[in-house]
N, C-alpha and C. Protein backbone atom coordinates (compact mmCIF):
# COMPACT_ATOMS: atom_id res chain seq x y z
N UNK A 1 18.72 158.92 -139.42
CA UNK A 1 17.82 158.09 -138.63
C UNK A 1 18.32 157.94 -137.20
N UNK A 2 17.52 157.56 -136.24
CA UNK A 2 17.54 157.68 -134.80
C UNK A 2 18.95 156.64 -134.72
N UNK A 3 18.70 155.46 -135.50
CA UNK A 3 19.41 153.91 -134.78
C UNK A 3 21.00 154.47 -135.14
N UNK A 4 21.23 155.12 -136.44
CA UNK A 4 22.35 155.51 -136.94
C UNK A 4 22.99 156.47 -136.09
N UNK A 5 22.12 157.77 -135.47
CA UNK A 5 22.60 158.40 -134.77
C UNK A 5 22.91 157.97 -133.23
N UNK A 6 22.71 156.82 -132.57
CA UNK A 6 22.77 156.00 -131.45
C UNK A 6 24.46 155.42 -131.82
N UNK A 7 24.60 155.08 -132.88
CA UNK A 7 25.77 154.32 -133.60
C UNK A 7 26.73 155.38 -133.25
N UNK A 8 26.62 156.43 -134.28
CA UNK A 8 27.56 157.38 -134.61
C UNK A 8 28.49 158.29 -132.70
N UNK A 9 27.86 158.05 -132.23
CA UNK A 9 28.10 158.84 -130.86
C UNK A 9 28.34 157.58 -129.91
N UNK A 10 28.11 156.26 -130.21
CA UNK A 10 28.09 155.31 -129.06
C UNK A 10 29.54 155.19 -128.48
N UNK A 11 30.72 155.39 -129.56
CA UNK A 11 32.03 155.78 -128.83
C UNK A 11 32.78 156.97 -129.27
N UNK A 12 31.61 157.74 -128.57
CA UNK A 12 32.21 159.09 -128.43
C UNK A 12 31.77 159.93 -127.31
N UNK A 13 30.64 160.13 -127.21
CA UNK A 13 29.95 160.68 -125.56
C UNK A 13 28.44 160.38 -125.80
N UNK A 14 28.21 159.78 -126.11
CA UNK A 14 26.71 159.29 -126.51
C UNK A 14 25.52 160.12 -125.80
N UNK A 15 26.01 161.65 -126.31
CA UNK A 15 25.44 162.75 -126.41
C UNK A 15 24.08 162.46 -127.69
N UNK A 16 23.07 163.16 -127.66
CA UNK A 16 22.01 163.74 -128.81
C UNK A 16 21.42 164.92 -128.83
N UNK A 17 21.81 166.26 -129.51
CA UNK A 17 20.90 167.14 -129.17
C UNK A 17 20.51 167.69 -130.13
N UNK A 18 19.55 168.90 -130.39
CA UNK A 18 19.26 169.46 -131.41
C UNK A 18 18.79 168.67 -132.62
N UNK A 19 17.80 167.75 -132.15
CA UNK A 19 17.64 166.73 -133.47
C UNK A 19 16.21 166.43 -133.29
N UNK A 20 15.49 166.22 -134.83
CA UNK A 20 13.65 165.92 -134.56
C UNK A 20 14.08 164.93 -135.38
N UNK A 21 13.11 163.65 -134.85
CA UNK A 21 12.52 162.48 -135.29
C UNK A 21 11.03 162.55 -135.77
N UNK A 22 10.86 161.98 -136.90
CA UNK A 22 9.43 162.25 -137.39
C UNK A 22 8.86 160.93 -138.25
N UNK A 23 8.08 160.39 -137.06
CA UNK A 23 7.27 158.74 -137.85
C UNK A 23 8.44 157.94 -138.33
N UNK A 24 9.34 158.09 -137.16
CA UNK A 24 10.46 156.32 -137.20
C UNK A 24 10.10 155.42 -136.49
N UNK A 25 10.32 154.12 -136.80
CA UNK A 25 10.22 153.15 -136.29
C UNK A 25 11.37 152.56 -135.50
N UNK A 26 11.69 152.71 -134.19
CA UNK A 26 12.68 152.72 -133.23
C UNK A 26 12.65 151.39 -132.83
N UNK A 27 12.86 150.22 -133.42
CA UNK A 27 13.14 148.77 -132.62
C UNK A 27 14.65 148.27 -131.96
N UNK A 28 14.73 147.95 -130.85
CA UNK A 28 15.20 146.73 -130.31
C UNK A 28 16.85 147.66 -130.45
N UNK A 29 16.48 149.01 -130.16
CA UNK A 29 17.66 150.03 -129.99
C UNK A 29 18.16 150.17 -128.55
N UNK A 30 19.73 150.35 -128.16
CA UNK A 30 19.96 150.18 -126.78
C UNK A 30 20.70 151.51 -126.64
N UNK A 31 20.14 152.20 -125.59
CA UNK A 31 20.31 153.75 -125.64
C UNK A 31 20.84 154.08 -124.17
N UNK A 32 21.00 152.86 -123.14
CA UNK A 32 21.48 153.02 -121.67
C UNK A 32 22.50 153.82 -121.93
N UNK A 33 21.99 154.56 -120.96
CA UNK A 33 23.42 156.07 -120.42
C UNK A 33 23.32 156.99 -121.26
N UNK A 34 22.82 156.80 -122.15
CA UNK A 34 22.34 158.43 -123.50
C UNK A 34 22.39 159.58 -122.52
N UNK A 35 22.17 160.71 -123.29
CA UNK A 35 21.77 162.02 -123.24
C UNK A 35 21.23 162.46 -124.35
N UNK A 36 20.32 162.92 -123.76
CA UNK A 36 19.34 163.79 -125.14
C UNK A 36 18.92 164.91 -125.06
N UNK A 37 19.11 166.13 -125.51
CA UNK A 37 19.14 167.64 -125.11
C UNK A 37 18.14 168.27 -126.35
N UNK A 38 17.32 168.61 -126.15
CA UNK A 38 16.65 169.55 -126.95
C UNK A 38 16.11 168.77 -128.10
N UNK A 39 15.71 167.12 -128.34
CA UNK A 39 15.18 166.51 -128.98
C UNK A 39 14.00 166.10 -128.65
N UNK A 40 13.29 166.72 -130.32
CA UNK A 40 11.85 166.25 -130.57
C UNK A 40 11.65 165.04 -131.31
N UNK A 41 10.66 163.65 -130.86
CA UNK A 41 10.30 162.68 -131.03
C UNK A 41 8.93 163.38 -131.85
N UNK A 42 8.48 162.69 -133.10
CA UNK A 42 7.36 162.83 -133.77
C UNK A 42 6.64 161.53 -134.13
N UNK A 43 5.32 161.55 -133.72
CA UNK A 43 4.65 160.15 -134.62
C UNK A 43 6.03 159.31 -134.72
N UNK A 44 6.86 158.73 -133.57
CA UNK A 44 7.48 157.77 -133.51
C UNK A 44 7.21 156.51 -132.93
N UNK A 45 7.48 155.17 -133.34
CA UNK A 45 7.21 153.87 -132.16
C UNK A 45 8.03 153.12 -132.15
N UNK A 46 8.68 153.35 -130.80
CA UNK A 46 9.48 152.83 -130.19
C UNK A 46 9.11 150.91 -129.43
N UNK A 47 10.09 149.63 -130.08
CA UNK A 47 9.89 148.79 -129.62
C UNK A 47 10.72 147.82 -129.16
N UNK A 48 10.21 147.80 -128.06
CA UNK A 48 11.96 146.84 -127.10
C UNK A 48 12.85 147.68 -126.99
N UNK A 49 12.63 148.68 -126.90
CA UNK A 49 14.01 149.77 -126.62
C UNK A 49 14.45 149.68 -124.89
N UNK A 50 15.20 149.75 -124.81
CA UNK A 50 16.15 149.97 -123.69
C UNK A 50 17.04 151.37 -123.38
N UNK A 51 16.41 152.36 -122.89
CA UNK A 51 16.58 153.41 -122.11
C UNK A 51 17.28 153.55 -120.91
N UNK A 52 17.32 152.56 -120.58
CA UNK A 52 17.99 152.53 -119.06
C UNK A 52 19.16 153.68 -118.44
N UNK A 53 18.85 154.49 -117.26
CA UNK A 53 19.36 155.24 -117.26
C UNK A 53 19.99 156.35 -118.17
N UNK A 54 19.22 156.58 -118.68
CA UNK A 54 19.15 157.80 -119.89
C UNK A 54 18.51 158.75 -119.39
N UNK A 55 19.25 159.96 -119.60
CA UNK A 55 19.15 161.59 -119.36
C UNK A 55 18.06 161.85 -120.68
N UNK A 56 17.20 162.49 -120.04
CA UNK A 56 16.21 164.00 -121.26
C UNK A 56 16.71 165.26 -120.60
N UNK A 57 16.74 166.28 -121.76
CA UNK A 57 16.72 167.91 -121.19
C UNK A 57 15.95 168.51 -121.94
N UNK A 58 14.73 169.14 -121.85
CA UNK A 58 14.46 169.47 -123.01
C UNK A 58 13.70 168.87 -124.13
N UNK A 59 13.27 167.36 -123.97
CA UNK A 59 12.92 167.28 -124.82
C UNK A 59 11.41 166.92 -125.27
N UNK A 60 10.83 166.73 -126.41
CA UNK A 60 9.05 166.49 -127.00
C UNK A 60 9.39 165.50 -127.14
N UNK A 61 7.90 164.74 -126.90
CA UNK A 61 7.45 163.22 -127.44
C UNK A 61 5.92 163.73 -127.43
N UNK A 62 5.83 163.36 -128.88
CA UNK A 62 4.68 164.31 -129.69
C UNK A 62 3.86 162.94 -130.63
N UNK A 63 2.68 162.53 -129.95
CA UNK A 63 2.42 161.25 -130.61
C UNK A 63 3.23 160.09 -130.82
N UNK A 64 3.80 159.67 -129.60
CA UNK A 64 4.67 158.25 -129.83
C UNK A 64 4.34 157.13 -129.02
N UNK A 65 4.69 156.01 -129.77
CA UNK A 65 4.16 154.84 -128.71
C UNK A 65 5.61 154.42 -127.72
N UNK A 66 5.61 154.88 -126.64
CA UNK A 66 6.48 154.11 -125.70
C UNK A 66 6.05 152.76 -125.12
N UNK A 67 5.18 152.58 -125.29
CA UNK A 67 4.93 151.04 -125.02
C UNK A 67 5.81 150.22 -124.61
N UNK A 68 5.61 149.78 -123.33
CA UNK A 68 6.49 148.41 -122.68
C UNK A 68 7.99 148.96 -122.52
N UNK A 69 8.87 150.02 -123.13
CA UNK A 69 9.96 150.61 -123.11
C UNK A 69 10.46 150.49 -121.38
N UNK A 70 11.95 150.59 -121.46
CA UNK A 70 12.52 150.68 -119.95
C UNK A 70 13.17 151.98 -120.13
N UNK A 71 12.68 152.80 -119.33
CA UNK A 71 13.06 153.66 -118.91
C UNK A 71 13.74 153.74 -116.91
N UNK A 72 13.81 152.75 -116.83
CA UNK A 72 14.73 152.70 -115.87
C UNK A 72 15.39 153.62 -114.85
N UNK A 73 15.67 154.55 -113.88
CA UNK A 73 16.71 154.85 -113.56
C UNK A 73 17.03 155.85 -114.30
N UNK A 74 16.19 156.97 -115.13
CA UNK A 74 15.93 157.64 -115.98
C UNK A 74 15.96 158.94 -115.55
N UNK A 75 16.10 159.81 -116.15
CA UNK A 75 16.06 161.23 -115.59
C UNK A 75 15.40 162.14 -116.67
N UNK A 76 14.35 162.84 -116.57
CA UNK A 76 13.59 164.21 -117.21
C UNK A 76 13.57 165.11 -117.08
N UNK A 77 14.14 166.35 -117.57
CA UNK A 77 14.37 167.41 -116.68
C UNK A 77 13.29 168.29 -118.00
N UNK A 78 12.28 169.22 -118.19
CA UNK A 78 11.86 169.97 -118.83
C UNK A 78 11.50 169.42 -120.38
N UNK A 79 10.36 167.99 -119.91
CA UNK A 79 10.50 167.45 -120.93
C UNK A 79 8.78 167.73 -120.89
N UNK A 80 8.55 167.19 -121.87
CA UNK A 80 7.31 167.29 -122.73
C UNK A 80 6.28 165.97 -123.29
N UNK A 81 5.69 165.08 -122.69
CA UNK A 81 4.94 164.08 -123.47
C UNK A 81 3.31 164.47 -123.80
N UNK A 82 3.09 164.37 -124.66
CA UNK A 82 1.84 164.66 -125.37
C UNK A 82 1.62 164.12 -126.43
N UNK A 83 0.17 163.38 -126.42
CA UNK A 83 -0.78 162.55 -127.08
C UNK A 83 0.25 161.26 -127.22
N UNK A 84 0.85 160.78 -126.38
CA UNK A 84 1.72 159.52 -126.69
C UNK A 84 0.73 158.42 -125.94
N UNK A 85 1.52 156.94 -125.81
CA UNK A 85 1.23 156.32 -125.40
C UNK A 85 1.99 155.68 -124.94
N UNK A 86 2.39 154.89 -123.83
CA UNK A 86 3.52 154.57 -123.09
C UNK A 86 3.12 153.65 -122.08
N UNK A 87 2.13 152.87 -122.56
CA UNK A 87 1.41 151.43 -121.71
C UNK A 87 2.41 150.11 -121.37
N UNK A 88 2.24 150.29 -119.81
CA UNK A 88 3.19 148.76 -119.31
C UNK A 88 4.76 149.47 -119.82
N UNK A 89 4.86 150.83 -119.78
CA UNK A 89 6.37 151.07 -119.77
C UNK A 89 6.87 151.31 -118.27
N UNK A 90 8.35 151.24 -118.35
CA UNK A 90 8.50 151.00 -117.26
C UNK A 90 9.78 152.40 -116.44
N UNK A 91 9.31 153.60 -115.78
CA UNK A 91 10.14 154.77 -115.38
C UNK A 91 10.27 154.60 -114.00
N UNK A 92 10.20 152.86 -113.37
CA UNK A 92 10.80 152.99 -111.81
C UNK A 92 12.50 153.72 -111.86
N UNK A 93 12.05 153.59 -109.98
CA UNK A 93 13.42 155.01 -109.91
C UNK A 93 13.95 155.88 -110.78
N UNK A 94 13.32 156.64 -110.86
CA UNK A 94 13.56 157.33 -111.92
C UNK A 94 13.42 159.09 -111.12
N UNK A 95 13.64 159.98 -111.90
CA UNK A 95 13.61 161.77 -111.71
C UNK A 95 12.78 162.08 -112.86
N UNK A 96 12.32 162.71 -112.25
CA UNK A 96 10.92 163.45 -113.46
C UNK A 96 10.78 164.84 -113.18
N UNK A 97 11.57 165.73 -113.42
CA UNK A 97 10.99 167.36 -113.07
C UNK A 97 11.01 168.21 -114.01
N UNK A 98 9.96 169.13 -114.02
CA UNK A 98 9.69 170.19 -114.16
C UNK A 98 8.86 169.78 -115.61
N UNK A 99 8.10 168.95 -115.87
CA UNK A 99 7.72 168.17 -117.03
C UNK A 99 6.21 167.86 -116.93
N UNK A 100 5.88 168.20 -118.48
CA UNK A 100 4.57 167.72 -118.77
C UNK A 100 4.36 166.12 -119.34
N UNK A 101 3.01 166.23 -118.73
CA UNK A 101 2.36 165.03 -119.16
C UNK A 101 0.94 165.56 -119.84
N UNK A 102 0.83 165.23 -120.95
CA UNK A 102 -0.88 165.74 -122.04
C UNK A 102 -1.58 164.45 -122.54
N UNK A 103 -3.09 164.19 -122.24
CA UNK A 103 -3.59 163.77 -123.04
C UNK A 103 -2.80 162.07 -123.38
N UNK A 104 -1.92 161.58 -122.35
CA UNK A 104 -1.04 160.66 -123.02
C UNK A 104 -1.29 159.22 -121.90
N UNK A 105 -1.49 158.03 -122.55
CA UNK A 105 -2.19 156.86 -121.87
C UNK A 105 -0.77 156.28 -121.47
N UNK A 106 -0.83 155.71 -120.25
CA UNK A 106 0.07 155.56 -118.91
C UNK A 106 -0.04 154.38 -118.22
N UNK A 107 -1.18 153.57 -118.81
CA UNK A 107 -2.10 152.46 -118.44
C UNK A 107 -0.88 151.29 -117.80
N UNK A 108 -0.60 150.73 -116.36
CA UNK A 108 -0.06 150.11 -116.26
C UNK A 108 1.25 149.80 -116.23
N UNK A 109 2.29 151.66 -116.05
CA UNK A 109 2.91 151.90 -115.96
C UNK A 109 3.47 151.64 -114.80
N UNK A 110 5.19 151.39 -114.90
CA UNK A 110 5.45 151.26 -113.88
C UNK A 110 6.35 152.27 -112.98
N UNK A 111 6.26 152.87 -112.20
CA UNK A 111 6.87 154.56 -111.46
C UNK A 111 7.46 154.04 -109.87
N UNK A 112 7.41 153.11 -109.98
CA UNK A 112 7.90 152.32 -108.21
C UNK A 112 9.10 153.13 -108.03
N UNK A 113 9.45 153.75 -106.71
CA UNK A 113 10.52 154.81 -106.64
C UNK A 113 10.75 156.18 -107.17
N UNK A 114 9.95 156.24 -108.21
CA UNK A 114 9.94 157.48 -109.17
C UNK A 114 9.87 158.92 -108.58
N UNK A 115 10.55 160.04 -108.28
CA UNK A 115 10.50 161.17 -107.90
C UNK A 115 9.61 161.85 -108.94
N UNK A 116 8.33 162.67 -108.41
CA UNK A 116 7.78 163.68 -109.66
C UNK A 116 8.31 165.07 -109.04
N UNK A 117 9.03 165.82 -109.53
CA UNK A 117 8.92 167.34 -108.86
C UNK A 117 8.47 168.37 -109.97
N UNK A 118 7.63 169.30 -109.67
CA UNK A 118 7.08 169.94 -110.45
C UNK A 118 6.72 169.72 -111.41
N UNK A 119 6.05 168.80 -111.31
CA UNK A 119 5.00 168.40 -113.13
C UNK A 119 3.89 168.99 -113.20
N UNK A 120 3.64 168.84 -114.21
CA UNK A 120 2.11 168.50 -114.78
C UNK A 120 1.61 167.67 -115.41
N UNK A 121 0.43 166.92 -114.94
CA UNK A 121 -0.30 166.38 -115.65
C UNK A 121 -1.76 165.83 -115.93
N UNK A 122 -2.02 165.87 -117.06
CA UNK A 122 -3.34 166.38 -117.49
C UNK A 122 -3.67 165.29 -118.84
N UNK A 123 -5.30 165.46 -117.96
CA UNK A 123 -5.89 164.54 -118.97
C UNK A 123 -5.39 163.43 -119.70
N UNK A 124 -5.05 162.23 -118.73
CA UNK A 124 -3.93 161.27 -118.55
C UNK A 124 -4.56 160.00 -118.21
N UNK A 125 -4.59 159.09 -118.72
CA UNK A 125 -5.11 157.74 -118.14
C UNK A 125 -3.92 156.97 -117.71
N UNK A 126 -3.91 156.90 -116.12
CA UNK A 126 -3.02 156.02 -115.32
C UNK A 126 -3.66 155.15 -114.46
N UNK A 127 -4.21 154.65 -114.91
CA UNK A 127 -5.04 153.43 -114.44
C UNK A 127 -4.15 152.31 -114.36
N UNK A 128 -4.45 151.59 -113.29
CA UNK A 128 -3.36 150.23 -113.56
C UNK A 128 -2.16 150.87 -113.09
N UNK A 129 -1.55 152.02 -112.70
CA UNK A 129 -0.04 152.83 -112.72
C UNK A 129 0.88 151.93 -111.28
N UNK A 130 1.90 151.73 -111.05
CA UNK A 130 2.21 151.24 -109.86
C UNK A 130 2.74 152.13 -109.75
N UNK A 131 2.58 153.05 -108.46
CA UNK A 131 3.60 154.00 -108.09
C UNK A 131 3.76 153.92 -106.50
N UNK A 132 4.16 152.95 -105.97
CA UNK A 132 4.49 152.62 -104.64
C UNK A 132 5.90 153.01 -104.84
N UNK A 133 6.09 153.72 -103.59
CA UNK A 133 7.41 154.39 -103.02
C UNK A 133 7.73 155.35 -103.79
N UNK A 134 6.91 156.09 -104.43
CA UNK A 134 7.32 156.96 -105.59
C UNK A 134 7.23 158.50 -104.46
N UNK A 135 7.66 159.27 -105.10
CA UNK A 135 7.54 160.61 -104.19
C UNK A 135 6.96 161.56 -105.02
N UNK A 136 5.59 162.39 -105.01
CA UNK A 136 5.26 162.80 -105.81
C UNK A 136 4.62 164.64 -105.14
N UNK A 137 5.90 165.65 -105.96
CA UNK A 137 5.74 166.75 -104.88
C UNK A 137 5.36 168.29 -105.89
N UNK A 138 4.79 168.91 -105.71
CA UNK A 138 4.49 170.05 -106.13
C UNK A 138 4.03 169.68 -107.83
N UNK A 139 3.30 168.78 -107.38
CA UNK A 139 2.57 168.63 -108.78
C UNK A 139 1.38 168.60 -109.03
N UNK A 140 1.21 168.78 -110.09
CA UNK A 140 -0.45 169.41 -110.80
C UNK A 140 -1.44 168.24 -111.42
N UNK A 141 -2.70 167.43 -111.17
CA UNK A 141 -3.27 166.53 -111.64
C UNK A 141 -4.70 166.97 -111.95
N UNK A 142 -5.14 166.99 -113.04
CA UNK A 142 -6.15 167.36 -113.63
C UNK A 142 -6.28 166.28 -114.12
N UNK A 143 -7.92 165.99 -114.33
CA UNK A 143 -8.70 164.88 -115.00
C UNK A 143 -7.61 164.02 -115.53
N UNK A 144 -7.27 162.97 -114.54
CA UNK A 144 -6.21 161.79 -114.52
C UNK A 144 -6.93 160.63 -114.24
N UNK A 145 -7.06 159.81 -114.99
CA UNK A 145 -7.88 158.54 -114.27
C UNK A 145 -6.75 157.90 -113.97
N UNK A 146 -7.10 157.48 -112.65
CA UNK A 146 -5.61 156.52 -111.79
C UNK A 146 -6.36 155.53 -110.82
N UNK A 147 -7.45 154.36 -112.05
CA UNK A 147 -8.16 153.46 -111.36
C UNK A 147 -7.28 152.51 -111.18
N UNK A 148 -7.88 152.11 -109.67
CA UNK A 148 -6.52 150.55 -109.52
C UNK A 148 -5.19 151.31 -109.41
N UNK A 149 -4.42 152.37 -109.50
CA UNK A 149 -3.52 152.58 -109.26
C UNK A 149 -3.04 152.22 -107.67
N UNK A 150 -2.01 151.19 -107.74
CA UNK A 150 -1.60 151.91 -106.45
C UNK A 150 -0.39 152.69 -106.05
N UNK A 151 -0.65 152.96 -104.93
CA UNK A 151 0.36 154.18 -103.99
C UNK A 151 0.91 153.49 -102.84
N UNK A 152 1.28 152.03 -103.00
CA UNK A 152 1.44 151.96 -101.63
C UNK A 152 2.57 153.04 -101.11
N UNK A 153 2.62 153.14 -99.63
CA UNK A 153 4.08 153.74 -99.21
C UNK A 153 4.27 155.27 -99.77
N UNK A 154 3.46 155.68 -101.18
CA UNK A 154 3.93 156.94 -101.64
C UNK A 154 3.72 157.92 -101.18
N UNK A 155 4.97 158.95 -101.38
CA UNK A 155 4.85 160.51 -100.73
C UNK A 155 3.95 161.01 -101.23
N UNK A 156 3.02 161.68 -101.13
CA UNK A 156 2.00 162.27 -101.89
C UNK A 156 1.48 163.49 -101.09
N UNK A 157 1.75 163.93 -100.24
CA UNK A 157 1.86 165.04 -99.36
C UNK A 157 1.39 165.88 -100.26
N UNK A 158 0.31 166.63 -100.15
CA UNK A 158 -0.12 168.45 -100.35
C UNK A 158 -0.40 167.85 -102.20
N UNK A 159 -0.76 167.05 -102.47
CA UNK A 159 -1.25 166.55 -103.92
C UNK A 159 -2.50 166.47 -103.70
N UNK A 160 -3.07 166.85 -104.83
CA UNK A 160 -4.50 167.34 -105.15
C UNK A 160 -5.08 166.62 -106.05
N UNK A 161 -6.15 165.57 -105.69
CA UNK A 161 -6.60 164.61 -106.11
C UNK A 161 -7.82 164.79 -106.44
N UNK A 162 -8.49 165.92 -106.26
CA UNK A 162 -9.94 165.95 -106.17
C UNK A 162 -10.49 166.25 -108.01
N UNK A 163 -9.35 166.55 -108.67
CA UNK A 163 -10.01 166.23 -110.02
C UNK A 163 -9.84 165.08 -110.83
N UNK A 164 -9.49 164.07 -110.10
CA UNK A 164 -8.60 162.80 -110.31
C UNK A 164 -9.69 161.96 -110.33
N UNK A 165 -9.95 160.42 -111.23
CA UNK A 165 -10.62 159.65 -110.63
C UNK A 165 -9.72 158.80 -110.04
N UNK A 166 -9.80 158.26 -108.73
CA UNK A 166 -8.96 157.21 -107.91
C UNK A 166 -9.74 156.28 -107.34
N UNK A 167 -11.03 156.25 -108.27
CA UNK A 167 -11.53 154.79 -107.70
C UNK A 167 -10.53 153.63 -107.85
N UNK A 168 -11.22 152.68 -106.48
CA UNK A 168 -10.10 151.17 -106.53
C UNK A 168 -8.62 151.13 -106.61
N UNK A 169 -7.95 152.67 -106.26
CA UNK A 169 -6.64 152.77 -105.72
C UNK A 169 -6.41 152.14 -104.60
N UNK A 170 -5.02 151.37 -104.47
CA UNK A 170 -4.69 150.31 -103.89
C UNK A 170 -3.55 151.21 -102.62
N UNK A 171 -4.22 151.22 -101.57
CA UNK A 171 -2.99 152.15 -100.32
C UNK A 171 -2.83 151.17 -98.90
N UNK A 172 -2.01 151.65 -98.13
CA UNK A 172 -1.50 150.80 -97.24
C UNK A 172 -2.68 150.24 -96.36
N UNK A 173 -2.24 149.53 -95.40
CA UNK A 173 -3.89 149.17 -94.22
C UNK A 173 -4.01 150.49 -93.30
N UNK A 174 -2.57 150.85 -93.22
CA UNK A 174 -3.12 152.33 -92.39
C UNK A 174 -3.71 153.68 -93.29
N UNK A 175 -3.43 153.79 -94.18
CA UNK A 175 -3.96 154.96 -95.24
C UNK A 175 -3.14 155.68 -95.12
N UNK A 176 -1.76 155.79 -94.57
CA UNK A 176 -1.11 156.33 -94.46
C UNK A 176 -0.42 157.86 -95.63
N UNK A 177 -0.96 157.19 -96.55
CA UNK A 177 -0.39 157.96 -98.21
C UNK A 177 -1.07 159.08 -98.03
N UNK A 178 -2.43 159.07 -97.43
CA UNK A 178 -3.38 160.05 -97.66
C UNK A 178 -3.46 161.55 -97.00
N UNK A 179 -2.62 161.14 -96.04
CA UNK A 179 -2.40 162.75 -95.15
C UNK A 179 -1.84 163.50 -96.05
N UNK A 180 -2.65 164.76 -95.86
CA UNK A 180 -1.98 165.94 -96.58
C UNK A 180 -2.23 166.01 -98.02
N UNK A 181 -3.28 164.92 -98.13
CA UNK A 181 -3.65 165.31 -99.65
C UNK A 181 -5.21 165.50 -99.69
N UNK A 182 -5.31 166.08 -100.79
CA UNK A 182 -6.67 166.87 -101.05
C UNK A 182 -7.66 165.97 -102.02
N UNK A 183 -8.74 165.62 -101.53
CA UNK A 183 -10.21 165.26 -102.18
C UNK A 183 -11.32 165.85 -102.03
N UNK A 184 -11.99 165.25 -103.28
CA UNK A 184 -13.36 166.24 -102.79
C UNK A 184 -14.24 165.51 -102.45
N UNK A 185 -15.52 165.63 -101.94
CA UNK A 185 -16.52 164.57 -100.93
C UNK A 185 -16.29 163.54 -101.45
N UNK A 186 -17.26 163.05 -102.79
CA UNK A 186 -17.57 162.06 -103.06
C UNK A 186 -16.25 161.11 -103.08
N UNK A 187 -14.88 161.49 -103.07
CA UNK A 187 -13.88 160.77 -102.97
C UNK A 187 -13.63 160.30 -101.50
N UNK A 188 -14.39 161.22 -100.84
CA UNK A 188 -14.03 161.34 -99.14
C UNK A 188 -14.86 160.16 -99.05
N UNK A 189 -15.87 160.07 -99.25
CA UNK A 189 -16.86 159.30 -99.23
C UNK A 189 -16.65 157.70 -99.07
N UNK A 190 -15.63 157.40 -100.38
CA UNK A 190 -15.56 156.12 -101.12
C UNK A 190 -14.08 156.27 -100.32
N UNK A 191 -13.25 157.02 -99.72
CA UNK A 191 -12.34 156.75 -99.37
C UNK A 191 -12.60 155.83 -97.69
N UNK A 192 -13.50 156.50 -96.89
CA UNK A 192 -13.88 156.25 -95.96
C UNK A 192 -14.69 155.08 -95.62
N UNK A 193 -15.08 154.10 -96.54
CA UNK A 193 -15.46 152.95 -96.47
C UNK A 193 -14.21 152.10 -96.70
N UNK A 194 -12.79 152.72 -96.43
CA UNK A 194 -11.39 151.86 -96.34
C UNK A 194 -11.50 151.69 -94.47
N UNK A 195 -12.08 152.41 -93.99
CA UNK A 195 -11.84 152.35 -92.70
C UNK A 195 -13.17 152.20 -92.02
N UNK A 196 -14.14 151.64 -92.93
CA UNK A 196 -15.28 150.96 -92.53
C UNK A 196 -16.30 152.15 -91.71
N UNK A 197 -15.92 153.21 -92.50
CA UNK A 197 -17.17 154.41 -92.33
C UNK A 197 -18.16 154.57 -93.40
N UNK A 198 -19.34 154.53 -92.65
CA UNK A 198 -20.18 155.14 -93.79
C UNK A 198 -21.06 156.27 -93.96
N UNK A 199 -20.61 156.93 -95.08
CA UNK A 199 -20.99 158.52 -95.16
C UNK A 199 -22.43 158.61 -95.15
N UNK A 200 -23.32 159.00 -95.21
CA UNK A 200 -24.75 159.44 -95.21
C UNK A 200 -24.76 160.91 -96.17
């Protein structure tokens, strides 16, 4: 089991690799400073866990509830989330590269500081998401709802929004976030009544 294997390594290098989890129930487990290499999460739900500054390499989260979880100060390198759920969790300052996101609800997440480099993600509800000061670069967004999200301050340079819904995204008084990123009219549209234009 996950909690046993957290035990067994906690004074030793609180290493994890090469290991699948399948429909455990992960409560009120403290995993700050982990490493986890090449581990698959299955139909797992995770609650009150504490992640904090914990390394992924490698690894799946394949139907799990991250819910409310701290992921903190976190790092992802070639990781994998799909069909999870991970509402009101929390991956400020954090590293996120080269990693998917599928199909997995994000609702109210918190990403404040968060670096994305080379992701993907798709078909994603981040609505509610706070990602002010986050830096978000050479990444891929397909049908993402990111209502109410805001961006204050965020890098978002050469990001492609136009398959995105971003109604009622929350950005600075200058719009500053928006240079260099890509919409399509009807976003242009609804974006431009921030600066008291109106499209025809």
């Amino acid at each position: 089991m996950f909690s046993e294997d957290i035990e067994t390594v906690r004074d030793v290098d609180c290493k994890i690799k090469d290991k699948t989890y399948d429909k455990e129930v992960i409560a009120d487990v403290d995993c700050y400073g982990y490493e986890f290499q090449s581990v698959v999460f299955s139909g797992c739900r995770f609650i009150s866990c504490d992640m904090t500054k914990t390394s992924f390499y490698r690894c799946r989260f394949e139907k799990c509830d991250l819910s409310n979880c701290k992921f903190i100060d976190g790092y992802f390198k070639e990781c994998e989330f799909s069909h999870c759920k991970a509402n009101g969790a929390n991956f400020g300052r954090g590293v996120i590269k080269q990693s998917v996101f599928k199909s997995t609800s994000l609702t109210y997440g918190l990403f404040s500081e968060t670096n994305f480099d080379d992701c993907k993600i798709a078909d994603c509800d981040m609505s509610g998401v706070l990602l002010s000061q986050s830096v978000i670069k050479r990444t891929e967004l397909k049908d993402v709802k990111l209502i109410g999200a805001e961006l204050f301050h965020a890098s978002i340079r050469g990001l492609d929004l136009s398959k995105c819904d971003i109604s009622g995204i929350v950005l600075s008084r200058e719009l500053s976030e928006l240079r260099g990123v890509t919409v399509n009219f009807e976003q242009a549209a609804d974006l431009a009544k921030l600066l008291g234009v109106i499209v025809k």
